[in-house]
C-alpha atoms as a PDB file:
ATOM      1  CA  UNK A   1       0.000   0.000   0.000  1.00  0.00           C
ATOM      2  CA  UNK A   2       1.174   3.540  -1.295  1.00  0.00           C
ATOM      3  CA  UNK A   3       0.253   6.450   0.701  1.00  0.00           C
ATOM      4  CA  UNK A   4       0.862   9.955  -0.963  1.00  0.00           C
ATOM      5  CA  UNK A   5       0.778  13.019   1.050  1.00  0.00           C
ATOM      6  CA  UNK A   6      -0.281  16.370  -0.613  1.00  0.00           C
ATOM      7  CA  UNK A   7      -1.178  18.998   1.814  1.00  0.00           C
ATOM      8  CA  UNK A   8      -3.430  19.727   4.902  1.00  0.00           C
ATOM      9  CA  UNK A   9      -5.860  16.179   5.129  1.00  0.00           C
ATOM     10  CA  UNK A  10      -5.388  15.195   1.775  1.00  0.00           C
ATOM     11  CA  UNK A  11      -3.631  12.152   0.533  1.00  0.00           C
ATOM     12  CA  UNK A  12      -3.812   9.321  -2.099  1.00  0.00           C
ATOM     13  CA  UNK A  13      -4.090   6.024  -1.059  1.00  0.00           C
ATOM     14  CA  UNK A  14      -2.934   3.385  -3.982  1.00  0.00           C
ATOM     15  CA  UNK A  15      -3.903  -0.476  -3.333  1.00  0.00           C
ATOM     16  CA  UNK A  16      -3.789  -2.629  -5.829  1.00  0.00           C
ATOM     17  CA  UNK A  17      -4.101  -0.096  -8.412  1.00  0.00           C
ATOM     18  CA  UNK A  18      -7.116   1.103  -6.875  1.00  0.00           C
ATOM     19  CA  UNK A  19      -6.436   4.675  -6.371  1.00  0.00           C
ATOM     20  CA  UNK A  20      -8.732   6.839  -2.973  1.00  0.00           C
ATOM     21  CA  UNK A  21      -8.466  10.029  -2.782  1.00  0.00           C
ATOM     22  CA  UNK A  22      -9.174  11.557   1.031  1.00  0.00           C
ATOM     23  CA  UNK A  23     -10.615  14.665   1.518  1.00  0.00           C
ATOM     24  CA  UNK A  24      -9.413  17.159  -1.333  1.00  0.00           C
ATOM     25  CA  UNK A  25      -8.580  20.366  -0.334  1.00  0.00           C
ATOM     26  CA  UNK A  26      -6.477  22.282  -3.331  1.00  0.00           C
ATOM     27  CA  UNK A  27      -8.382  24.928  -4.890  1.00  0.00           C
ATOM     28  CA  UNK A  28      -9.118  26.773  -1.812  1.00  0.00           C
ATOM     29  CA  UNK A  29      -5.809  26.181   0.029  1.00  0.00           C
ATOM     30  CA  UNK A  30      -3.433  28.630   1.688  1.00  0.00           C
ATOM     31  CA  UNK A  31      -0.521  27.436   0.873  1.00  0.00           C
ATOM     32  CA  UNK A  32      -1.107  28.207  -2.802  1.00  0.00           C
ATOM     33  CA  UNK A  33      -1.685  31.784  -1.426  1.00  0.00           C
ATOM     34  CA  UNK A  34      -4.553  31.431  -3.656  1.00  0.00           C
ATOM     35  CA  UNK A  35      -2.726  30.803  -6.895  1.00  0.00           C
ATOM     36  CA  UNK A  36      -5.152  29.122  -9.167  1.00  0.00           C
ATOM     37  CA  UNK A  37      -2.182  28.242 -11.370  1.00  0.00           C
ATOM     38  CA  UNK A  38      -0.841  26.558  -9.174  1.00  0.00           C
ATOM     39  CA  UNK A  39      -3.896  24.395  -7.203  1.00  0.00           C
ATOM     40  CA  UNK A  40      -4.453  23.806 -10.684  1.00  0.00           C
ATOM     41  CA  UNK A  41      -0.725  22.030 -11.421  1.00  0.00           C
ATOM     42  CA  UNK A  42      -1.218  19.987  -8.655  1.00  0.00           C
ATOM     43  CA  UNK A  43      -4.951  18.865 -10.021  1.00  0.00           C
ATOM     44  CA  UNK A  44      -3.697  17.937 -12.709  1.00  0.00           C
ATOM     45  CA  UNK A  45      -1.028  15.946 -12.023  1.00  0.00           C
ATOM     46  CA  UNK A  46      -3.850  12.762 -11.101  1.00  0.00           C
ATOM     47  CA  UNK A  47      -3.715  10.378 -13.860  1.00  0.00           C
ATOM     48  CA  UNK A  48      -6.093   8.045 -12.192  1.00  0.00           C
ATOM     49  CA  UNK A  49      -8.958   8.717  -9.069  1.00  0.00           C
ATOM     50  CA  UNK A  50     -11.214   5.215  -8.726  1.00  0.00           C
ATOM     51  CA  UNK A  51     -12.771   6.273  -5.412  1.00  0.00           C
ATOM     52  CA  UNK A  52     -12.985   9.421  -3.143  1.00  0.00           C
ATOM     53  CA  UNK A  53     -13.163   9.186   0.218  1.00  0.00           C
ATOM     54  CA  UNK A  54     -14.989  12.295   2.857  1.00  0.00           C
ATOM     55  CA  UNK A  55     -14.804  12.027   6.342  1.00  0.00           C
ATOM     56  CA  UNK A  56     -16.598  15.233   6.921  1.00  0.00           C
ATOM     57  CA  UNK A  57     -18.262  18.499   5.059  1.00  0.00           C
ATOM     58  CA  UNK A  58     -15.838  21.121   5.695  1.00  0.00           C
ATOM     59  CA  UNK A  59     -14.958  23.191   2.550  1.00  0.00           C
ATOM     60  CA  UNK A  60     -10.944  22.205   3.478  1.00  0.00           C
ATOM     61  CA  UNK A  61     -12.284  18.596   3.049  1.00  0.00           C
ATOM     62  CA  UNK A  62     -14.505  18.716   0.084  1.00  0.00           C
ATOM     63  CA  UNK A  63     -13.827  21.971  -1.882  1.00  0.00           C
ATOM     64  CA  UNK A  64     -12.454  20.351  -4.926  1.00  0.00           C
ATOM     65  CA  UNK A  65     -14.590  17.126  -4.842  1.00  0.00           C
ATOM     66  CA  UNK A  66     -16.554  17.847  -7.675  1.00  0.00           C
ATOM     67  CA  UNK A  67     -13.429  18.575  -9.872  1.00  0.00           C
ATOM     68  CA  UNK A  68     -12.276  15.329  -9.565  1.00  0.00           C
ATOM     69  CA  UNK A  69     -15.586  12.898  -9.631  1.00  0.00           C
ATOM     70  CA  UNK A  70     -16.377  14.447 -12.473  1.00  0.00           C
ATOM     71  CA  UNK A  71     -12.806  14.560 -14.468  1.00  0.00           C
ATOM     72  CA  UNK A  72     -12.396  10.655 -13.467  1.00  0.00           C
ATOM     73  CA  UNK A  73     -15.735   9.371 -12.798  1.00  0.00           C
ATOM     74  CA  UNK A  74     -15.166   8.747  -9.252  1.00  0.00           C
ATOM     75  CA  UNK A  75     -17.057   7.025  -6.308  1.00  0.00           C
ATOM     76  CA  UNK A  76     -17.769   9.338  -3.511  1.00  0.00           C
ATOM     77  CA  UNK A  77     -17.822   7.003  -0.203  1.00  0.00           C
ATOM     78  CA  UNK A  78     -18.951   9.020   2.635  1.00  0.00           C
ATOM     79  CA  UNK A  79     -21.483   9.402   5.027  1.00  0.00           C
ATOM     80  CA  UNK A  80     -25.394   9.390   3.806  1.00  0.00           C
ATOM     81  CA  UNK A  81     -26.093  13.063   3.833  1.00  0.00           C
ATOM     82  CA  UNK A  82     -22.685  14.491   2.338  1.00  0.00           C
ATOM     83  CA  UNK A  83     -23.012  10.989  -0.274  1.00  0.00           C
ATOM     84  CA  UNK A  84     -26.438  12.725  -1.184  1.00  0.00           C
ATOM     85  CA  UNK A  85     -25.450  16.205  -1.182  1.00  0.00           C
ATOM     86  CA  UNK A  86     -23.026  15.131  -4.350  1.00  0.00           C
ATOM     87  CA  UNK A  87     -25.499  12.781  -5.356  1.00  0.00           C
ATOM     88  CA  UNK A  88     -27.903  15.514  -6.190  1.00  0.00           C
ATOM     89  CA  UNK A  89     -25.408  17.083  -8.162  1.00  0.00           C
ATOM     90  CA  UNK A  90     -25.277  13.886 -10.485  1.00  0.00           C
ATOM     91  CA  UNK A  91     -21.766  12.308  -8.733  1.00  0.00           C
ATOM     92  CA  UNK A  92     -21.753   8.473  -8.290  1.00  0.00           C
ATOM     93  CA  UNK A  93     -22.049   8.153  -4.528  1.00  0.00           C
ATOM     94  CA  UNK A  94     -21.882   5.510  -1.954  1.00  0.00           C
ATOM     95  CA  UNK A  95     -23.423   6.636   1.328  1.00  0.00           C
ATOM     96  CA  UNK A  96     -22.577   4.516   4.544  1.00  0.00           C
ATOM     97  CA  UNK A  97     -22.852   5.212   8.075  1.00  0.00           C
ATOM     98  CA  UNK A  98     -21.622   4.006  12.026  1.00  0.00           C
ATOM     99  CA  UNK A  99     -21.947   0.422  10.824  1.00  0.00           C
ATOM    100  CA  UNK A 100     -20.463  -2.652   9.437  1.00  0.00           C
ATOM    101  CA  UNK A 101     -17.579  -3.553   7.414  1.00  0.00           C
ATOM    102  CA  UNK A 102     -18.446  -2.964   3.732  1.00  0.00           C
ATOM    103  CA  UNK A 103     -16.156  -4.928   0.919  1.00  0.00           C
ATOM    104  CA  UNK A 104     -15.124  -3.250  -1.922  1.00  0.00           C
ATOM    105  CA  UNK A 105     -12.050  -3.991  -4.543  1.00  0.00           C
ATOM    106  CA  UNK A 106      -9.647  -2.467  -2.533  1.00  0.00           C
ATOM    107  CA  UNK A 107     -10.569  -4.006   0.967  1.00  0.00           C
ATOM    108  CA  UNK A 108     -13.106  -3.367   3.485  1.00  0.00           C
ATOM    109  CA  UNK A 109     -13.734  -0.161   4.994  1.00  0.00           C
ATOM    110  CA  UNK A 110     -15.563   0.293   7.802  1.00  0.00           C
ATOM    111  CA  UNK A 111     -17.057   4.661   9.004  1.00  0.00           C
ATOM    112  CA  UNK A 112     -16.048   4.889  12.439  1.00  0.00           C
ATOM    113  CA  UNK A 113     -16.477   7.525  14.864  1.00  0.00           C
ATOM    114  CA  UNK A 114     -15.044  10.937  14.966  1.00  0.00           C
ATOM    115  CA  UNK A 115     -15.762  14.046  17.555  1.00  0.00           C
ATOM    116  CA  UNK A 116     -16.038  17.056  15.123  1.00  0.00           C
ATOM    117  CA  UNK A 117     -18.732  18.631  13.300  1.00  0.00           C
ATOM    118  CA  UNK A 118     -20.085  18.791   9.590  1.00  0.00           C
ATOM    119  CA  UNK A 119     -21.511  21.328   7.633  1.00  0.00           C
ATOM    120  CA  UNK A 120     -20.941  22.815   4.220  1.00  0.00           C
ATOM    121  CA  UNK A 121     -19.774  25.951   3.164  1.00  0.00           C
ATOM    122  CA  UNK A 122     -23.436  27.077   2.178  1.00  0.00           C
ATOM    123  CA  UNK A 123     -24.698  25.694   5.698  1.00  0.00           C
ATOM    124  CA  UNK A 124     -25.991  22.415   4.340  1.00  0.00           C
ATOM    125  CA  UNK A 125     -26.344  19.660   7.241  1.00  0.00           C
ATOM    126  CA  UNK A 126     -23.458  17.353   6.500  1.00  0.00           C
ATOM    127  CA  UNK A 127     -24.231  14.792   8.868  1.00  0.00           C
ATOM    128  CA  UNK A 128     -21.656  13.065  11.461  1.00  0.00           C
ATOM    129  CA  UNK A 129     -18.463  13.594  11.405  1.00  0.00           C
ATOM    130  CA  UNK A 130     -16.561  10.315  10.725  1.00  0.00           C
ATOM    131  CA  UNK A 131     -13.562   8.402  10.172  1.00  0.00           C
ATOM    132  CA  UNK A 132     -12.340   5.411   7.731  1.00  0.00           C
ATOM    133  CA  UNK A 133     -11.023   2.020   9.363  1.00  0.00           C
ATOM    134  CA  UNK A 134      -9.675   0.202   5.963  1.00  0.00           C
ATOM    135  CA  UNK A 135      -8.634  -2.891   6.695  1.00  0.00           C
ATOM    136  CA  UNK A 136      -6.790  -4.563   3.333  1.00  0.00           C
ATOM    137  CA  UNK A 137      -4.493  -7.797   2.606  1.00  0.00           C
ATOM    138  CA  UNK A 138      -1.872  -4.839   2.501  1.00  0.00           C
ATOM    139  CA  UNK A 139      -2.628  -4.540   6.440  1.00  0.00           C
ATOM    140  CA  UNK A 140      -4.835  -2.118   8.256  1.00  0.00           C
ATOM    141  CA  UNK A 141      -5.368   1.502   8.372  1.00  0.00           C
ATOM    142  CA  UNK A 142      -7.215   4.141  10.537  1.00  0.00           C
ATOM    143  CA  UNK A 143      -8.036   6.978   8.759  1.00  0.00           C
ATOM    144  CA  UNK A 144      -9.140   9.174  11.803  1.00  0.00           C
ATOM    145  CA  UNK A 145     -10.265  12.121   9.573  1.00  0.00           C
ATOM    146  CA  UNK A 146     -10.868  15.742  11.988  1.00  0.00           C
ATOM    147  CA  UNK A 147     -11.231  14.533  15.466  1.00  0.00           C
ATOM    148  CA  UNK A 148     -10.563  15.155  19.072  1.00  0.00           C
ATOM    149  CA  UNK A 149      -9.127  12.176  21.502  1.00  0.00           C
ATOM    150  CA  UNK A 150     -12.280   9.896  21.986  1.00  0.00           C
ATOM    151  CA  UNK A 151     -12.195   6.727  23.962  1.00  0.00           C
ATOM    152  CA  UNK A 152     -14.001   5.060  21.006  1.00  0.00           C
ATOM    153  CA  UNK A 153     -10.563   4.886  19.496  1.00  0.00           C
ATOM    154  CA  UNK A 154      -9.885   1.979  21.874  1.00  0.00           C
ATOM    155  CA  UNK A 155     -12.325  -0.440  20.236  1.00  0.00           C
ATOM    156  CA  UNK A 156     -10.487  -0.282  16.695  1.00  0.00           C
ATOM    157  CA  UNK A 157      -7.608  -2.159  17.353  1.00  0.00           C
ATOM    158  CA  UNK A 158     -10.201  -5.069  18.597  1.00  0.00           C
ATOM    159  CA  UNK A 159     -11.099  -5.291  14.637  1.00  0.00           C
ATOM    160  CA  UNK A 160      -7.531  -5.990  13.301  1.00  0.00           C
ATOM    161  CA  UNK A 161      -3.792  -5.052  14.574  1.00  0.00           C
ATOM    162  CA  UNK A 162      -2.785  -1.559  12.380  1.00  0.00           C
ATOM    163  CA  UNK A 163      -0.112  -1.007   9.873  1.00  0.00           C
ATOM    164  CA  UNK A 164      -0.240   2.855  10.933  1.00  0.00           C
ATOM    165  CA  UNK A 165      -2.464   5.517  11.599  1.00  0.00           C
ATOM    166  CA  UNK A 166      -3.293   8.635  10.064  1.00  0.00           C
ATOM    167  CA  UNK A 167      -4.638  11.279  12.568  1.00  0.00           C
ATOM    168  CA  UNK A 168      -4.648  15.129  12.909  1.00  0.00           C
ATOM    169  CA  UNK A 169      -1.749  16.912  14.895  1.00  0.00           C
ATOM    170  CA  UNK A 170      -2.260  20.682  14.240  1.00  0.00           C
ATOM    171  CA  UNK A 171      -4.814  21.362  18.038  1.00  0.00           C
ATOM    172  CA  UNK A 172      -7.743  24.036  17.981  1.00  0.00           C
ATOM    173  CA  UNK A 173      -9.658  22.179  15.856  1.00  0.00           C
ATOM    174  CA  UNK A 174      -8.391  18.657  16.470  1.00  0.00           C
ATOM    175  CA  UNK A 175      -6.625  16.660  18.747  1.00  0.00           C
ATOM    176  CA  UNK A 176      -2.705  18.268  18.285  1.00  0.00           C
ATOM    177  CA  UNK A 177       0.371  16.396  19.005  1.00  0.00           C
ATOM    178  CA  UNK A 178       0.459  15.514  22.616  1.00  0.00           C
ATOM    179  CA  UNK A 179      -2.836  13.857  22.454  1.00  0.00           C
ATOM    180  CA  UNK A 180      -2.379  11.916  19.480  1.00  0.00           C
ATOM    181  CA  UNK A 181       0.524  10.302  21.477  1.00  0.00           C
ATOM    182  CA  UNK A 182      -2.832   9.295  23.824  1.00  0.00           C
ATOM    183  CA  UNK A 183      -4.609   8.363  20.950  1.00  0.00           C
ATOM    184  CA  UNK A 184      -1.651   5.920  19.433  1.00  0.00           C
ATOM    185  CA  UNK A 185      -1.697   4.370  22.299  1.00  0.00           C
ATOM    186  CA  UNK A 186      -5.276   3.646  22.512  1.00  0.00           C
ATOM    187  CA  UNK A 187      -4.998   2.366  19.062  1.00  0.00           C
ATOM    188  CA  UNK A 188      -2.109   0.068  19.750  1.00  0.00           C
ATOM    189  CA  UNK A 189      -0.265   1.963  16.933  1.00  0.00           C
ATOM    190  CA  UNK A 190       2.973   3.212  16.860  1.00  0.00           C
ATOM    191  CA  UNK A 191       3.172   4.417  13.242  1.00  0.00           C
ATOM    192  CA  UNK A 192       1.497   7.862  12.820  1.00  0.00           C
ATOM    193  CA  UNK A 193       1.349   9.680   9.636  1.00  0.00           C
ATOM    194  CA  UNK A 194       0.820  13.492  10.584  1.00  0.00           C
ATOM    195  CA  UNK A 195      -1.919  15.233   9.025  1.00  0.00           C
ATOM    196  CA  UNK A 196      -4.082  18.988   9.646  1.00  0.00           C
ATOM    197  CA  UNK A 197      -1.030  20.996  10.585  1.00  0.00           C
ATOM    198  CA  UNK A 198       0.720  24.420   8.997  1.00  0.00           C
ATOM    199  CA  UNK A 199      -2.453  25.009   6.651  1.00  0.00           C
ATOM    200  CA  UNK A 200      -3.365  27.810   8.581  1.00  0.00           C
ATOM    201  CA  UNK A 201      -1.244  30.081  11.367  1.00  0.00           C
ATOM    202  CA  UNK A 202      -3.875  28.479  14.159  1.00  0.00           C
ATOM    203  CA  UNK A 203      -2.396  25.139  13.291  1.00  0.00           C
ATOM    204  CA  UNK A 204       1.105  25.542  12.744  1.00  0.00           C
ATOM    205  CA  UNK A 205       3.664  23.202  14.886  1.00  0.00           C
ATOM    206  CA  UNK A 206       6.961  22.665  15.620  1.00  0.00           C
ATOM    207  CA  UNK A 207       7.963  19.753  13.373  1.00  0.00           C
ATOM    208  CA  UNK A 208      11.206  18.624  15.221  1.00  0.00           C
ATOM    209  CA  UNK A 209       9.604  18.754  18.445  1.00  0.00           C
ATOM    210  CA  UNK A 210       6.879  16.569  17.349  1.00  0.00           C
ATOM    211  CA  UNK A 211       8.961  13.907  16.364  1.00  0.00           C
ATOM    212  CA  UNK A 212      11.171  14.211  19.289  1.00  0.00           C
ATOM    213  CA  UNK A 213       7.695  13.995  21.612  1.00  0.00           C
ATOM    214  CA  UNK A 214       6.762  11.034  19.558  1.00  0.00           C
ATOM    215  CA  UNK A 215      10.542   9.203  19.588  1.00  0.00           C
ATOM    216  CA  UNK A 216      11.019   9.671  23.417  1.00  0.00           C
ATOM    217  CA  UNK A 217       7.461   7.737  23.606  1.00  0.00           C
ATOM    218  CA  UNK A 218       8.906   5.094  20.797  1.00  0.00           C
ATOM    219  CA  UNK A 219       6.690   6.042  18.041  1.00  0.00           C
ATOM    220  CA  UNK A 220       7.220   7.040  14.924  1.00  0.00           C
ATOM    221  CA  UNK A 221       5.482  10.414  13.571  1.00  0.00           C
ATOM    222  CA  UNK A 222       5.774  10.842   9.557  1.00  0.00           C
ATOM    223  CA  UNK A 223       5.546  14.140   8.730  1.00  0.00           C
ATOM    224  CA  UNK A 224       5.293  14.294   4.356  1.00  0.00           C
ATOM    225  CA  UNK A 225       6.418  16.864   2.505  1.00  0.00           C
ATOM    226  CA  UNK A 226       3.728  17.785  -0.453  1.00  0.00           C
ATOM    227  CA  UNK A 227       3.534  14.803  -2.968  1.00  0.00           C
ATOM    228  CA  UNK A 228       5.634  12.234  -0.609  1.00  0.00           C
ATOM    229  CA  UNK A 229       4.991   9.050  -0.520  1.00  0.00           C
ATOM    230  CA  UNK A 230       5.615   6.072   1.733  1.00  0.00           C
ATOM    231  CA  UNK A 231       4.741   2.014   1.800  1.00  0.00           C
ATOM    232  CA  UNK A 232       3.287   0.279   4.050  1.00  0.00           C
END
């Protein structure tokens, strides 16, 4: 399993070339200091998007999700009401919800839990907040998606042992970096891939101390540099 990090929450998954797209968030970005030009280079450099995946409605989760269902002819997976909000607008869409495992090619994925909130730009309901638990013959992956430490994260390691974790690091409007330390633990994971952090001046950290913080508790924390890539 590939996992390619491109900026804020967003990142391509590859498994068995089966490409998922989580969360795109280009158009709108800071860090292109609004630079359509450049948003647009980075668009553009997708060759192939089988499936995109939305843990919540926020506009830096979903801002560009149209671009790129419709370019590729993507499946939306995401909770019912954002899966019918795109719906509506004539995407393919696959809503799920808190429930069971559901098998696709790429694996199973399972929405889990996530303490946030949902709503698009325009004020549209966007239901719960959620998170991804993919478990593959790759290994297993929790895709936390915006969150706060919850004790639910203790009951996903009783699915399947993870390969690593993706979770949120920046604070304010997630957990930040001390508490994900909590929340590897409760996951029995000591693989973290950093995500939601710099985007905006409210979530910027201190990269070297967050990998110190995670070393001295003998974890790893990945933090990607735009279009980076590692295999798990």
């Amino acid at each position: 399993m590939k996992i390619t990090f491109f900026t804020h929450s967003t990142y391509m998954l590859e498994i068995h070339e089966n490409f998922l797209l989580v969360d795109p968030f280009f158009s709108e970005n800071p860090i292109f200091n609004n630079n359509t030009l450049l948003s647009n280079k980075y668009i553009q450099l997708f060759e192939k998007i089988d499936y995109i995946l939305l843990t919540h409605a926020h506009y830096d989760h979903v801002c560009d999700v149209e671009i790129f269902a419709k370019k590729f002819n993507s499946l939306i997976i995401s909770n019912y009401e954002i899966s019918n909000f795109f719906n509506k607008k004539g995407l393919k869409t696959y809503g799920i919800n808190y429930g069971s495992f559901i098998t696709f090619p790429f694996g199973k994925l399972k929405y889990v839990w996530a303490t946030h909130s949902s709503v698009f730009k325009d004020g549209t309901y966007g239901g719960n907040p959620g998170g991804f638990l993919l478990h593959t013959d790759k290994g297993n992956i929790y895709l936390s998606g915006d969150t706060s430490l919850t004790y639910e994260m203790k009951l996903i390691p009783d699915f399947g042992k993870l390969k690593i974790s993706i979770l949120p690091i920046g604070g304010i409007y997630t957990m930040d970096v001390e508490e994900a330390i909590f929340a590897s633990n409760f996951l029995q994971c000591d693989k973290i891939l950093g995500v939601h952090y710099d985007t905006f001046e409210s979530i910027k950290i201190n990269r070297e101390k967050a990998k110190k913080i995670f070393f001295d508790n003998k974890k790893q924390l990945f933090l990607l540099e735009m279009g980076e890539s590692i295999w798990i």
